[in-house]
C-alpha atoms as a PDB file:
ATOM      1  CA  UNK A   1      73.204 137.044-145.661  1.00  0.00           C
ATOM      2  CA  UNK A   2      72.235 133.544-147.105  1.00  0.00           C
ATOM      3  CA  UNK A   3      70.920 133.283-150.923  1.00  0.00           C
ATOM      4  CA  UNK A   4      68.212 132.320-150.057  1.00  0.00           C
ATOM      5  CA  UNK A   5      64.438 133.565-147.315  1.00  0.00           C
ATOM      6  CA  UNK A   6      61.418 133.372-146.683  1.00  0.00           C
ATOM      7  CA  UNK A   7      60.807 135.853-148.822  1.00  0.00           C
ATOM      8  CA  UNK A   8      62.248 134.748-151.800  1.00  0.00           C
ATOM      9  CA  UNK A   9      59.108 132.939-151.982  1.00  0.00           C
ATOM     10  CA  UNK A  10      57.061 134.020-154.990  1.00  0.00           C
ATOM     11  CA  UNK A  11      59.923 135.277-157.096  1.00  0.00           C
ATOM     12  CA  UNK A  12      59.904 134.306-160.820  1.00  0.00           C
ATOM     13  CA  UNK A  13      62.616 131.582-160.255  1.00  0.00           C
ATOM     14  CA  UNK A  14      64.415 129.745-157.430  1.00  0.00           C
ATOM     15  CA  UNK A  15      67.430 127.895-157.418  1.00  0.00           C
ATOM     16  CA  UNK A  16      67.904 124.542-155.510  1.00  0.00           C
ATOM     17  CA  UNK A  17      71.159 125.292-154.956  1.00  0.00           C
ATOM     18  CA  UNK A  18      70.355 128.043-152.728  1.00  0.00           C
ATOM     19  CA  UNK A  19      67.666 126.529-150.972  1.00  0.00           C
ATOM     20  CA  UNK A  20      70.252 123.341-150.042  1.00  0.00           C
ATOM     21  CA  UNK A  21      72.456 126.030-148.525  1.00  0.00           C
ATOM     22  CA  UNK A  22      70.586 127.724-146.474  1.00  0.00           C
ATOM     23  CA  UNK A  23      68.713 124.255-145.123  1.00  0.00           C
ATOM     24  CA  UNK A  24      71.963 122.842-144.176  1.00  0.00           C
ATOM     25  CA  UNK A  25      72.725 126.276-142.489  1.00  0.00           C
ATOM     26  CA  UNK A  26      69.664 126.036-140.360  1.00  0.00           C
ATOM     27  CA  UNK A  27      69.985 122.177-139.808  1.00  0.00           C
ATOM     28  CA  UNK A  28      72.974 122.850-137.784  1.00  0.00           C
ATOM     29  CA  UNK A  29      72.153 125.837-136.025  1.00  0.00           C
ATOM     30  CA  UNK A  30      69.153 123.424-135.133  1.00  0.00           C
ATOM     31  CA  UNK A  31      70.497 120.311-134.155  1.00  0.00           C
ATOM     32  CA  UNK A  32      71.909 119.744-130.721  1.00  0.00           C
ATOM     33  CA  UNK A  33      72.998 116.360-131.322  1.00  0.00           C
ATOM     34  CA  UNK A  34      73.455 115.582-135.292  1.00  0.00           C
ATOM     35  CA  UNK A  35      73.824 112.042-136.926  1.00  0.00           C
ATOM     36  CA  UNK A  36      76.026 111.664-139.941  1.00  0.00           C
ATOM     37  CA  UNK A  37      75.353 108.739-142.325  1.00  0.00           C
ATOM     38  CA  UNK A  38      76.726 107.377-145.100  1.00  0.00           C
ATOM     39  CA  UNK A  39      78.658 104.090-146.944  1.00  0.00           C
ATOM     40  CA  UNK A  40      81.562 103.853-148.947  1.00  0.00           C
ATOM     41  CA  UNK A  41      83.339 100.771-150.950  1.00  0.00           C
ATOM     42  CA  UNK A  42      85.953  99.512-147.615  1.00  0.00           C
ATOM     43  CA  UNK A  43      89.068 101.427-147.671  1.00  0.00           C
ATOM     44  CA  UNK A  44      87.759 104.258-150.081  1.00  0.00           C
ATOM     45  CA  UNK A  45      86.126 107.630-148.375  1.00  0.00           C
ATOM     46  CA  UNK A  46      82.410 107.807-149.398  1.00  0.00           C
ATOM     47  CA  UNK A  47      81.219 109.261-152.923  1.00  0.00           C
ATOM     48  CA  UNK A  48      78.758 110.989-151.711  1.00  0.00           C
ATOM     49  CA  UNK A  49      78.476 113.612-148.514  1.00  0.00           C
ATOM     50  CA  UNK A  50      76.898 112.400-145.746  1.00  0.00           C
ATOM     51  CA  UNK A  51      73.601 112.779-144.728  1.00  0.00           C
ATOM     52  CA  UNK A  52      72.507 114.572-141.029  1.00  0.00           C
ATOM     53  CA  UNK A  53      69.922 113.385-138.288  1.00  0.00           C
ATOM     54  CA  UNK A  54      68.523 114.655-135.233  1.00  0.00           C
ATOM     55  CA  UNK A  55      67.533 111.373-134.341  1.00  0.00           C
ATOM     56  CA  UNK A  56      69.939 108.318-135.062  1.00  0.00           C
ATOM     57  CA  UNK A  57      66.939 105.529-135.406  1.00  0.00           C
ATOM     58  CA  UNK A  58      66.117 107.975-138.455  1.00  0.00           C
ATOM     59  CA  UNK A  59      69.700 107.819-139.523  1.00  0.00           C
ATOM     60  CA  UNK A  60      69.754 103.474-139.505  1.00  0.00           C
ATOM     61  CA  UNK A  61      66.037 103.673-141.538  1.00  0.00           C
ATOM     62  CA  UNK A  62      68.003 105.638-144.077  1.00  0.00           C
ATOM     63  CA  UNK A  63      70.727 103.412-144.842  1.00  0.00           C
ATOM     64  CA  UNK A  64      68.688 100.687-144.665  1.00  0.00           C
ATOM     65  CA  UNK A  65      66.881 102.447-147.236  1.00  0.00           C
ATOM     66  CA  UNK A  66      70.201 102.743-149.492  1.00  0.00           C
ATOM     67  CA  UNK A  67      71.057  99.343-148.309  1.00  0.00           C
ATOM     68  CA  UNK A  68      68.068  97.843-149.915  1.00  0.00           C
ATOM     69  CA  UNK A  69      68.756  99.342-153.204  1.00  0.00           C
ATOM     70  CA  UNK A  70      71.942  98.116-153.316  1.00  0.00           C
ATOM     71  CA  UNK A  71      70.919  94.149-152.343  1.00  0.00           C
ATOM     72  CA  UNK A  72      67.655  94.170-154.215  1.00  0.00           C
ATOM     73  CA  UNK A  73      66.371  91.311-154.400  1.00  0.00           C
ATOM     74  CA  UNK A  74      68.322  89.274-152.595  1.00  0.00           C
ATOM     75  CA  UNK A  75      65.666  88.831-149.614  1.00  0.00           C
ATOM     76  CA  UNK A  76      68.579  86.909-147.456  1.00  0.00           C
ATOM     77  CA  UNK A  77      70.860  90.389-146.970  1.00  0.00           C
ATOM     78  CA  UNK A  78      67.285  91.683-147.063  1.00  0.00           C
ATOM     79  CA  UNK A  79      66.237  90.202-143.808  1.00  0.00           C
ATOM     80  CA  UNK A  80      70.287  91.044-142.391  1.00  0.00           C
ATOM     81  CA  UNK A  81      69.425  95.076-143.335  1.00  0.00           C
ATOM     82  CA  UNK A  82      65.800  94.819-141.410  1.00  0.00           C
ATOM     83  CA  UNK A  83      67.877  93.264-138.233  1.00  0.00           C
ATOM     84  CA  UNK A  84      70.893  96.319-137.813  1.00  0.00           C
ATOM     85  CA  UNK A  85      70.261  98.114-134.797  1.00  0.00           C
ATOM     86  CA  UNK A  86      72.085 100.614-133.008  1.00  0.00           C
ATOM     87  CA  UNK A  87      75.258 100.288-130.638  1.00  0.00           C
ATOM     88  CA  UNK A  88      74.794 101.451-127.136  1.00  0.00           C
ATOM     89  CA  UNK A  89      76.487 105.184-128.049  1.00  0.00           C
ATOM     90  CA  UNK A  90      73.713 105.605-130.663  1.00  0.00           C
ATOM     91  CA  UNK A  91      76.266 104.571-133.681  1.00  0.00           C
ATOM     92  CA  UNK A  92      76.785 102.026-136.080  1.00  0.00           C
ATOM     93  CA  UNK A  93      78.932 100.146-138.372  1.00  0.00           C
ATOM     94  CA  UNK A  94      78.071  97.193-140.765  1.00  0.00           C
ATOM     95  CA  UNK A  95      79.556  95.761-144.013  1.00  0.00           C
ATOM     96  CA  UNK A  96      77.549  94.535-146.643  1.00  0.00           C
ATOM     97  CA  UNK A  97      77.760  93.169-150.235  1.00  0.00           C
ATOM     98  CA  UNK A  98      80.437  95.851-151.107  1.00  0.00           C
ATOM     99  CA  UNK A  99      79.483  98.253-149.304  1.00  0.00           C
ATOM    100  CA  UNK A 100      80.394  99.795-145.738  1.00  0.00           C
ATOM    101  CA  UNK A 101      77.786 101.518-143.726  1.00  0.00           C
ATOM    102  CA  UNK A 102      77.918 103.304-140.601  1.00  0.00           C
ATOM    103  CA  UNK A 103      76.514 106.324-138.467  1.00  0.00           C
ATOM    104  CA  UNK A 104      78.951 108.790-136.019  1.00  0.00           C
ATOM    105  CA  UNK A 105      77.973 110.714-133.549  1.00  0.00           C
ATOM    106  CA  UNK A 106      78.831 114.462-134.226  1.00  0.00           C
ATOM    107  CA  UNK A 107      77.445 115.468-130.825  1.00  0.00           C
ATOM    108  CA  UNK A 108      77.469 119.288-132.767  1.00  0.00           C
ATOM    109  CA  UNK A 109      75.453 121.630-129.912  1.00  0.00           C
ATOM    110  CA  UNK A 110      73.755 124.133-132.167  1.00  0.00           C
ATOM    111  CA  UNK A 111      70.900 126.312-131.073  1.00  0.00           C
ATOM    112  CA  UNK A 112      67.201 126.964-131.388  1.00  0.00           C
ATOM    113  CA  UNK A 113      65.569 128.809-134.168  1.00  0.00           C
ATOM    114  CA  UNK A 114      63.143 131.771-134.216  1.00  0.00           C
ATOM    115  CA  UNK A 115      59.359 131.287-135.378  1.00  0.00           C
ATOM    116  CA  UNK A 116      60.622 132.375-138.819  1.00  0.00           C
ATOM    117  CA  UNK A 117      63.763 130.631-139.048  1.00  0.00           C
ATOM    118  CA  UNK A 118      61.828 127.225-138.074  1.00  0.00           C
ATOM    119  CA  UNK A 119      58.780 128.161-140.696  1.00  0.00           C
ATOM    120  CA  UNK A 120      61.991 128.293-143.101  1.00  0.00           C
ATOM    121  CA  UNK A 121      63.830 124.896-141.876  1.00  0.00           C
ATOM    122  CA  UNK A 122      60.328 122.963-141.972  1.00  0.00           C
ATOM    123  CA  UNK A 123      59.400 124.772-146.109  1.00  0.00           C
ATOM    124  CA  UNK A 124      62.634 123.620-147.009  1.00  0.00           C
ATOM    125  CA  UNK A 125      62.844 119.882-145.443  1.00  0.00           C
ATOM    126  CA  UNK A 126      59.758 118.965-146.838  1.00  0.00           C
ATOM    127  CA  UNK A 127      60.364 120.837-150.047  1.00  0.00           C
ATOM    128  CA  UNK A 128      63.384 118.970-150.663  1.00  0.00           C
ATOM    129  CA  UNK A 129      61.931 115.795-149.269  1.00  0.00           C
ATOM    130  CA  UNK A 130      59.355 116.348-152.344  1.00  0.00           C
ATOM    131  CA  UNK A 131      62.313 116.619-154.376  1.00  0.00           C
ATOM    132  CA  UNK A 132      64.327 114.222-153.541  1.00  0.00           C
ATOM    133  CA  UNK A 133      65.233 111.277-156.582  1.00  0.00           C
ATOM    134  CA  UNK A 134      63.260 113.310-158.791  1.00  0.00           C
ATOM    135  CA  UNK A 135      65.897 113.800-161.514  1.00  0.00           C
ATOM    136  CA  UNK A 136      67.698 116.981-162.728  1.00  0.00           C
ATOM    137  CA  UNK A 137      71.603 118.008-162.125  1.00  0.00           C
ATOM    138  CA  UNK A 138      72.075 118.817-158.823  1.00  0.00           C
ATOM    139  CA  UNK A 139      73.360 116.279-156.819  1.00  0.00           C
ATOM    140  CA  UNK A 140      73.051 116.103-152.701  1.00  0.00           C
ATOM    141  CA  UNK A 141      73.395 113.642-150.309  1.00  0.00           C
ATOM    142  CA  UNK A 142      73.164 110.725-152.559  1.00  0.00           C
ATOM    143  CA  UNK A 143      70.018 111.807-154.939  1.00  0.00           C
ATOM    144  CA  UNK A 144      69.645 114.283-157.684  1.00  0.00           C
ATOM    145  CA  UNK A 145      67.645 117.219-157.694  1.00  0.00           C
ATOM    146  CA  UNK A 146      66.011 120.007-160.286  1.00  0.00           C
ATOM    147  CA  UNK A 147      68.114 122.982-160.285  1.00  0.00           C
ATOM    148  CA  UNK A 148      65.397 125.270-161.387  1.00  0.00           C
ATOM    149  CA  UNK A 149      61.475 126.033-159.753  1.00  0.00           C
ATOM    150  CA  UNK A 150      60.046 128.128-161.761  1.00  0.00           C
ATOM    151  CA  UNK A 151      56.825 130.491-160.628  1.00  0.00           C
ATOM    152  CA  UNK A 152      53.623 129.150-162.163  1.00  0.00           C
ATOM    153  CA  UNK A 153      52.572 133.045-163.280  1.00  0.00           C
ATOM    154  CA  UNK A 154      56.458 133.621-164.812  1.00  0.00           C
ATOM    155  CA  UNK A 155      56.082 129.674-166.908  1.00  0.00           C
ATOM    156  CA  UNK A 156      54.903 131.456-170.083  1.00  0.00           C
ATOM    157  CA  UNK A 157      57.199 133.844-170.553  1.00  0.00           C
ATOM    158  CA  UNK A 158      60.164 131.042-169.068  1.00  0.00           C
ATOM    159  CA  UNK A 159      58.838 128.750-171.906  1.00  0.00           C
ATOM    160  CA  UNK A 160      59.058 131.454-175.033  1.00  0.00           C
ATOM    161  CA  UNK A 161      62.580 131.884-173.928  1.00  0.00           C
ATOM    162  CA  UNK A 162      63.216 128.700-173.828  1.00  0.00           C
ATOM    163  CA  UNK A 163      61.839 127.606-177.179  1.00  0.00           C
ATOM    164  CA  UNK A 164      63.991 130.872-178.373  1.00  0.00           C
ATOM    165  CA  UNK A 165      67.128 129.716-176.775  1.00  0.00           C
ATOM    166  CA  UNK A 166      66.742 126.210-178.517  1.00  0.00           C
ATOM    167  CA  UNK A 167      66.400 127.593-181.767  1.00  0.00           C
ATOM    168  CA  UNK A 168      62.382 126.235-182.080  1.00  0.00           C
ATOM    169  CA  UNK A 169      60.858 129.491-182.262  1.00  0.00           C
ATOM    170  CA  UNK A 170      62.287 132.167-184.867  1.00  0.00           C
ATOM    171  CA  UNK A 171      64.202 134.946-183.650  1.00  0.00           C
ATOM    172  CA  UNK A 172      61.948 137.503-185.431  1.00  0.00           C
ATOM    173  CA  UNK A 173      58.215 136.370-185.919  1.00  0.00           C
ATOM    174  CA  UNK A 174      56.394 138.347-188.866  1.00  0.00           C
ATOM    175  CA  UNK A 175      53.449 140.870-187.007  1.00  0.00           C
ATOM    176  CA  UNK A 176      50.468 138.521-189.040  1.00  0.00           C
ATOM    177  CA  UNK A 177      51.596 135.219-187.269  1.00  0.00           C
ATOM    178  CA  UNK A 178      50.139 134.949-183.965  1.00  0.00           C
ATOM    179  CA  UNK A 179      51.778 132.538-181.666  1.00  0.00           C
ATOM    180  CA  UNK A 180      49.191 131.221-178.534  1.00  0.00           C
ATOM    181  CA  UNK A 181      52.116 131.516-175.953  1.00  0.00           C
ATOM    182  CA  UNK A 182      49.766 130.082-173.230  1.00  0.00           C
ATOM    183  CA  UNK A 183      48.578 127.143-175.395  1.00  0.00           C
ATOM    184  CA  UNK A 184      52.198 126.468-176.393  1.00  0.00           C
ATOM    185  CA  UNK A 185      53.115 127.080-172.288  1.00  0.00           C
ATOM    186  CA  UNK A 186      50.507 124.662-170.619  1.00  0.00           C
ATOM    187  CA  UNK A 187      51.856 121.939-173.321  1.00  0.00           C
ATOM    188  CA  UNK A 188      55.860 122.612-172.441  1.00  0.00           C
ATOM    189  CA  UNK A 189      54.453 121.894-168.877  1.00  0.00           C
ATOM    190  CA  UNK A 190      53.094 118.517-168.860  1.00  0.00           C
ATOM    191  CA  UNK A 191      56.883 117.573-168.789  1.00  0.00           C
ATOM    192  CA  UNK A 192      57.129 119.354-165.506  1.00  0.00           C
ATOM    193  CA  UNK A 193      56.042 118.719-161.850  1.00  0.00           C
ATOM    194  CA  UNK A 194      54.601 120.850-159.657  1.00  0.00           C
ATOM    195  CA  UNK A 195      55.214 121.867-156.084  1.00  0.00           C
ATOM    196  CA  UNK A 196      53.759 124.461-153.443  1.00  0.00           C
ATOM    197  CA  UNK A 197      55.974 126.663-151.596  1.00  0.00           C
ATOM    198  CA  UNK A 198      53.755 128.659-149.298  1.00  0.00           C
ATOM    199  CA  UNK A 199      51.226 130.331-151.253  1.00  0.00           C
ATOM    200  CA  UNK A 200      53.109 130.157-154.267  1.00  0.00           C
ATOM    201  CA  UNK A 201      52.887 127.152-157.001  1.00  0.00           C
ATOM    202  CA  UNK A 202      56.554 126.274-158.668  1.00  0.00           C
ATOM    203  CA  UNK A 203      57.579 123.740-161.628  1.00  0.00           C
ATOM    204  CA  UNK A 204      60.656 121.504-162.305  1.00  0.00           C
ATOM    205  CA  UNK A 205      61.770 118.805-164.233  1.00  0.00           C
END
């Protein structure tokens, strides 16, 4: 059974890690014909794992999208990255500045997925997509991610245990102080971002 449904949705916290591994489970029972790319330093294997496309033009517009990072602002291997294109088997391979880039053909024949299983795929793509560079300690295909979502109606009780576990709020509060846990919640969250999963409203930072 994978860690992680549809019907997680709406519990009091999700993991990321989870939700990569059952997206990448679905993305290749989904994929009939999958693109990996990536880049490495010539001569070393890549850093990072490589990154999957249905579609390989998709795959080029994302390493040109690392490849910009990497020359910015030189505009002259700026103009190089705009003019890569695709070999006639859908693949590519180009050296630039210090790194390598390229795209293989897998050619991995999955198969299709049910109504829920594609609801699932299509939460969790565009969840991560939302995600994606956004900071935190998780690490995936070349950006970094917030390990924890936590449910907007679980954040005030989440927050009290955090300000318990760092030591900012007293193990043992005397009965006449009274402590606005909301107040002190909705202020812990403007360092967080929120996200909707379905019906549900989730925070990370």
């Amino acid at each position: 059974m994978p860690n992680f449904t549809l019907s997680d949705i709406g519990n009091d916290v999700l993991d990321i890690r989870d939700m990569i591994e059952r997206f990448e489970e679905l993305e290749t029972q989904k994929l009939e014909s999958r693109y990996a790319a990536n880049w490495n330093m010539p001569g070393f294997l890549p850093d990072v794992e490589a990154s999957h496309f249905e579609d390989a033009e998709d795959a080029l517009e994302f390493l040109r999208e690392i490849a910009r990072d990497e020359v910015f602002p030189n505009e002259e291997l700026a103009e190089q990255i705009e003019a890569w294109e695709l070999d006639e088997d859908n693949e590519f391979g180009q050296t630039l500045g210090k790194y390598h880039y390229f795209i293989s053909d897998l050619g991995i024949q999955g198969g299709d997925l049910d109504e829920k299983e594609q609801e699932e795929f299509e939460l969790l793509s565009s969840a991560l997509e939302e995600m994606r560079g956004c900071g935190g300690d998780e690490q995936w295909r070349g950006d970094w991610y917030p390990i924890t979502l936590i449910e907007e109606s679980h954040f005030t009780d989440y927050a009290m245990e955090l300000l318990a576990d760092i030591g900012d709020l007293p193990a043992e509060i005397p009965h006449y102080i009274v402590i606005d846990e909301d107040a002190t919640a909705r202020n812990i969250r403007m360092d967080y971002t929120a996200i909707e999963l379905g019906e549900f409203t989730y925070w990370y930072r």
